[in-house]
Protein backbone atom coordinates (compact mmCIF):
# COMPACT_ATOMS: atom_id res chain seq x y z
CA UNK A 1 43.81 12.86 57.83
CA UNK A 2 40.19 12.77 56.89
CA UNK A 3 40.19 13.58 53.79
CA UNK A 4 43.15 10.90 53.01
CA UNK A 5 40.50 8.47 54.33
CA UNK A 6 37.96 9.72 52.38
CA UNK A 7 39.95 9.22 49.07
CA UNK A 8 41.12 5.84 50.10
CA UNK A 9 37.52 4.87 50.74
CA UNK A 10 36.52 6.35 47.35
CA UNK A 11 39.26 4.50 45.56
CA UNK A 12 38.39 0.78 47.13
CA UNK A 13 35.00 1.09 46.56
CA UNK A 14 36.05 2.59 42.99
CA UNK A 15 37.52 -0.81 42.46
CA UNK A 16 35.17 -3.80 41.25
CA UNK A 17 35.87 -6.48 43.11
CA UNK A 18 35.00 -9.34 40.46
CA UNK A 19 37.75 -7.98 38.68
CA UNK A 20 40.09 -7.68 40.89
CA UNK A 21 39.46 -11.46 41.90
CA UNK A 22 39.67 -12.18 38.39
CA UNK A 23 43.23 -10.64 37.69
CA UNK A 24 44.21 -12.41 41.34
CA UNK A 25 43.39 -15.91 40.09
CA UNK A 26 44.82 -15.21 36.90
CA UNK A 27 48.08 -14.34 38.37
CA UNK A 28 47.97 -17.53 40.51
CA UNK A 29 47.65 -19.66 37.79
CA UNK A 30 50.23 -18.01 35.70
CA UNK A 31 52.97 -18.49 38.47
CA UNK A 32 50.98 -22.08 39.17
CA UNK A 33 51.87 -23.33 35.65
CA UNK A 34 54.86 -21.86 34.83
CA UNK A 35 56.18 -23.69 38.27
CA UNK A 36 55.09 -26.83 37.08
CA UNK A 37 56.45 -26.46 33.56
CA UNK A 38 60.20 -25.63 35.45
């Protein structure tokens, strides 16, 4: 169990966060717009 924690920790902080925040506002917009255009 601790070293499954250990990797999970490793991968989040693996993971830049601007990016991530980036492709998550992206993806809102996309469904945004293409719920306005329907």
């Amino acid at each position: 169990m601790i070293n499954k924690d250990r990797n999970s920790n490793v991968a989040i902080s693996n993971v830049d966060p601007r990016k991530l925040s980036k492709q998550l506002f992206a993806a809102l917009q996309h469904f945004f717009y293409n719920d306005c255009d329907s």
